[in-house]
Protein backbone atom coordinates (compact mmCIF):
# COMPACT_ATOMS: atom_id res chain seq x y z
CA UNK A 1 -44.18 -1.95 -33.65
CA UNK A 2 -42.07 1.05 -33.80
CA UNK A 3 -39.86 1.61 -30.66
CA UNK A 4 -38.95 5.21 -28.72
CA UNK A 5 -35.57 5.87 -27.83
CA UNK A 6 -36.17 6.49 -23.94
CA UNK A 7 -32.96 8.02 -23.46
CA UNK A 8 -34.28 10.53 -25.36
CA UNK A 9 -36.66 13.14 -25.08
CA UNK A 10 -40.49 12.29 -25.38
CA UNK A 11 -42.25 13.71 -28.53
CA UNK A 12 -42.81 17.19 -28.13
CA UNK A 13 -40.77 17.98 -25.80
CA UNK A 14 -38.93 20.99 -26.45
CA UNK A 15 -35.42 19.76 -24.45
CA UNK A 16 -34.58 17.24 -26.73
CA UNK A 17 -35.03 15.39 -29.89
CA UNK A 18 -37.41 12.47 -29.81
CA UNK A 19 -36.28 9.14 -32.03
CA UNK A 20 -38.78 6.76 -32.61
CA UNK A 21 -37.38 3.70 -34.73
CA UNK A 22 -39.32 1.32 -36.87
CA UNK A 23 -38.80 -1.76 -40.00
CA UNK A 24 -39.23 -0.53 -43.57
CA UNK A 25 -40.26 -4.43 -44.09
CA UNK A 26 -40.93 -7.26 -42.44
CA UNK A 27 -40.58 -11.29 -43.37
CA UNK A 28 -44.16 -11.65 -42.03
CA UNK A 29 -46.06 -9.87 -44.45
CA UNK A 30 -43.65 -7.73 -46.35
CA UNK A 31 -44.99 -4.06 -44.70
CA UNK A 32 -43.06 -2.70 -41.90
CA UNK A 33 -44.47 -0.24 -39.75
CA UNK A 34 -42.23 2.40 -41.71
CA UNK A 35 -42.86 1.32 -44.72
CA UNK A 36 -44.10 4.83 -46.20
CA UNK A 37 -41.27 6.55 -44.45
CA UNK A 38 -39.55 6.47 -47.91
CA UNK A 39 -42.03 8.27 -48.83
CA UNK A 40 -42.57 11.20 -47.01
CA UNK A 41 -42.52 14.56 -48.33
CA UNK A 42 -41.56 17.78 -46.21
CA UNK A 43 -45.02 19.51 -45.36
CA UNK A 44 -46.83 16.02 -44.82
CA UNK A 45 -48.67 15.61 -41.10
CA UNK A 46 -47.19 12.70 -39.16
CA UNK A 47 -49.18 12.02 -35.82
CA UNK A 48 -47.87 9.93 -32.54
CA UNK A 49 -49.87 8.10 -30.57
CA UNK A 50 -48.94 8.61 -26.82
CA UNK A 51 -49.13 6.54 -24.02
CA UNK A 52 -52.20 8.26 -22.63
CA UNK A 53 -53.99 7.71 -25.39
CA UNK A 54 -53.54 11.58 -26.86
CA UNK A 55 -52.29 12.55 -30.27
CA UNK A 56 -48.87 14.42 -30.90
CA UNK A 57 -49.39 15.94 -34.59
CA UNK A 58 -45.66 17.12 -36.30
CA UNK A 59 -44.98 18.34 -39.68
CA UNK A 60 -42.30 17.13 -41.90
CA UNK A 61 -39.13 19.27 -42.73
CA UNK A 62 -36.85 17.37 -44.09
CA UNK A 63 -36.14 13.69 -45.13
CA UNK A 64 -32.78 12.02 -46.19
CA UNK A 65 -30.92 8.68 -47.17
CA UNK A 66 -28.06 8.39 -45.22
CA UNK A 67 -25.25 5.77 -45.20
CA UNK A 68 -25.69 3.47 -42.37
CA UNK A 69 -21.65 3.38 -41.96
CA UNK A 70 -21.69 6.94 -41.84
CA UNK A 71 -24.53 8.27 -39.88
CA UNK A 72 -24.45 9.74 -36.80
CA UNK A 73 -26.91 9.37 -34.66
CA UNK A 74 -25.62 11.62 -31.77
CA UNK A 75 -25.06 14.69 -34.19
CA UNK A 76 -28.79 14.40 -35.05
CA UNK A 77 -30.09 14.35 -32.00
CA UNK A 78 -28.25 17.05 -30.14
CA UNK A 79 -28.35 19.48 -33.52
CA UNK A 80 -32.20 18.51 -33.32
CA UNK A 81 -33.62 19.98 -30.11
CA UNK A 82 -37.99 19.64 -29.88
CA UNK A 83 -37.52 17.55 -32.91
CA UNK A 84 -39.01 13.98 -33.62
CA UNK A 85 -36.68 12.12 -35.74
CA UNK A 86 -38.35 8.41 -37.83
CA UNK A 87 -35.76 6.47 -38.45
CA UNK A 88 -36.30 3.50 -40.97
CA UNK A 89 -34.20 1.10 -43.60
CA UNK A 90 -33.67 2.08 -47.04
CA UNK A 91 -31.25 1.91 -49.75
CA UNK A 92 -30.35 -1.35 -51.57
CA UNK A 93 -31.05 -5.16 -49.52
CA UNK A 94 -28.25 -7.00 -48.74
CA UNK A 95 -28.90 -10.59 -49.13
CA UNK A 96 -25.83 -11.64 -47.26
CA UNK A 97 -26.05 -9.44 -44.31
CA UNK A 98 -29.68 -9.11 -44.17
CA UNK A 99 -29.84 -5.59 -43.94
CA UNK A 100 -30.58 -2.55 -46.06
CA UNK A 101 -27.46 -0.31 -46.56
CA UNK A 102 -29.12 3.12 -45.56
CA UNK A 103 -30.98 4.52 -43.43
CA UNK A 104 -34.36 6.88 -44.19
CA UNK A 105 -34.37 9.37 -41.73
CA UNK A 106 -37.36 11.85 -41.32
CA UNK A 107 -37.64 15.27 -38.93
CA UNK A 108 -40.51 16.59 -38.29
CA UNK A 109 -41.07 20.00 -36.35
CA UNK A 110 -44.14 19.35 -33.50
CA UNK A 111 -47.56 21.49 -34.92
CA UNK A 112 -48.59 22.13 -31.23
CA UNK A 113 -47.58 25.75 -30.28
């Protein structure tokens, strides 16, 4: 399941970036919801499903690997206005922590006018 920030703006709203969080993995079955994330290529269509039931189509602009010890998560949202931002793991596992040591974060730019 991927998870919306609610203290931010809904997807496609013009206000406010929209974060919408997610696993790269999982110890289930391996696949996180985000596991293509990684993978995504400025251009490509991403579509959210909203709670109504309608579809939110956005385009990707840009994708990076950032540091989780570094990034800043309030920078990227307020420099991000009518944005939707993915947010997955990435980088290298750490066995002894349990975490990955980045973060893959996506913005994509909303296709409906």
């Amino acid at each position: 399941t991927a998870a919306w920030y609610k203290y931010g703006a809904a997807p496609g709203e013009r206000d406010g970036a929209a974060l919408i969080a997610a696993h790269v993995s999982s110890l289930v079955d391996g696949v996180g919801p985000f596991s293509l994330l990684p993978n995504l290529h400025e251009g490509d269509t991403v579509t959210v499903t909203m709670s109504d039931g309608s579809e939110e189509p956005f385009t990707v602009v840009k994708r990076e690997r950032i540091s989780k010890h570094t990034v800043d998560y309030d920078a990227i949202t307020s420099e991000s206005p009518g944005m939707l931002i993915l947010v997955t793991c990435g980088g290298e596992w750490d066995p002894k922590n349990r975490h990955y040591d980045d973060n893959v974060i996506a913005w994509a730019a909303s296709l409906v006018p």
